[in-house]
C-alpha atoms as a PDB file:
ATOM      1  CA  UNK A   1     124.625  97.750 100.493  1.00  0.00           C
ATOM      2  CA  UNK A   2     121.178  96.775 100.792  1.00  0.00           C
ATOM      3  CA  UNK A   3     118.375  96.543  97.854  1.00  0.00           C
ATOM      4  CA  UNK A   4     116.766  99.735  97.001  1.00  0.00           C
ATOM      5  CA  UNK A   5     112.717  99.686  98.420  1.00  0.00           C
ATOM      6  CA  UNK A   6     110.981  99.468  95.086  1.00  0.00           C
ATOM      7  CA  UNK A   7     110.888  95.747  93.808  1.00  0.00           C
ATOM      8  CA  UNK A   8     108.768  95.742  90.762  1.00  0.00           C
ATOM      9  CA  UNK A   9     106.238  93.027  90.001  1.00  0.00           C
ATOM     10  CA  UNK A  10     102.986  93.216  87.651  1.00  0.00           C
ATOM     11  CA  UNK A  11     101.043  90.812  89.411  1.00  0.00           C
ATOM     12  CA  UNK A  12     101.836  92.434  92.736  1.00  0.00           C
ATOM     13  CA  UNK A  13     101.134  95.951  91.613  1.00  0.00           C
ATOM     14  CA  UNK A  14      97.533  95.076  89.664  1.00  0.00           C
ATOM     15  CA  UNK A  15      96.620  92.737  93.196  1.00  0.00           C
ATOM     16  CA  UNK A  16      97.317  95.326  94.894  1.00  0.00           C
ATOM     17  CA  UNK A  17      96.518  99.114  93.269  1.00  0.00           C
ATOM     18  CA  UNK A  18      93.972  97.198  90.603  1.00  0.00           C
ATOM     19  CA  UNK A  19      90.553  97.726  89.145  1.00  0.00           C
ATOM     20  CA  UNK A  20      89.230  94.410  90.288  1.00  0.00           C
ATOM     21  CA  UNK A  21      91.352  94.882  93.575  1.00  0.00           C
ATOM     22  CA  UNK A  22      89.269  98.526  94.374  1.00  0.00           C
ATOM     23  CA  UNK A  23      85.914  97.088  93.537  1.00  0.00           C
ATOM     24  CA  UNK A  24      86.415  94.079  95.468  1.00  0.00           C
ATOM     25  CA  UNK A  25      87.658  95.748  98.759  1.00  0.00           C
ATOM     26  CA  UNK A  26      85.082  97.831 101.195  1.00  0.00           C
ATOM     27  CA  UNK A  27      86.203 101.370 100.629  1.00  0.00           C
ATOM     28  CA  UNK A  28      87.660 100.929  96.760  1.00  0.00           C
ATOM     29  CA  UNK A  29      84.004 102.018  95.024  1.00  0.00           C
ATOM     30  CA  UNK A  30      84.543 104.859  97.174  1.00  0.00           C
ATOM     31  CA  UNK A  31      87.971 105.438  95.831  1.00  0.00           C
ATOM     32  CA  UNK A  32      86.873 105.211  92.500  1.00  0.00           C
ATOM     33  CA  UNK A  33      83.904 107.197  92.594  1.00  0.00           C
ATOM     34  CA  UNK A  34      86.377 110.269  93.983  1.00  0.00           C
ATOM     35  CA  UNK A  35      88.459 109.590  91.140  1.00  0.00           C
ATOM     36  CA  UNK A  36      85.259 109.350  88.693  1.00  0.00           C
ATOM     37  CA  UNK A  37      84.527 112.633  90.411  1.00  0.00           C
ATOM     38  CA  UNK A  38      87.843 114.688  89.909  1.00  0.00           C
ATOM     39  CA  UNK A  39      87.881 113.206  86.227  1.00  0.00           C
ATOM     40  CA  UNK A  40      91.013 111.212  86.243  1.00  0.00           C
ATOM     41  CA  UNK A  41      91.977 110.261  83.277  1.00  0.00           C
ATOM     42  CA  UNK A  42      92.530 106.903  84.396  1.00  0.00           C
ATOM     43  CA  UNK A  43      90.783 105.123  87.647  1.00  0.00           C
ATOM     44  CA  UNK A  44      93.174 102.616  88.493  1.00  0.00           C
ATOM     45  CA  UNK A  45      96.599 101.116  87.839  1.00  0.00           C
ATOM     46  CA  UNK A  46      96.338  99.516  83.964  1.00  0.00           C
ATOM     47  CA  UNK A  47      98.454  96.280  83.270  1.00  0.00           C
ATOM     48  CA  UNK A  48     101.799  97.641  80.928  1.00  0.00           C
ATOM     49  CA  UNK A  49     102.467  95.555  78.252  1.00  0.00           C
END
């Protein structure tokens, strides 16, 4: 049976879905400023503990 599709990993999932990650790429200030916008409670992906 093969794996299931979801493979967690921290340092893949902040790289990827990120603060630094949005702000960084072309159309992340964009994304954020939506999310600023609809008043998410939080903007991006935070690191669990």
């Amino acid at each position: 049976m093969p794996k299931r599709t979801y493979q967690p990993s921290k340092k893949k999932r902040m790289t990827t879905h990120g603060f630094l990650a949005r702000t960084n790429s072309t159309k992340g200030p964009k994304v954020l400023q939506a999310r600023r916008r609809k008043g998410r409670a939080q903007l991006a992906v935070k690191p669990s503990k």
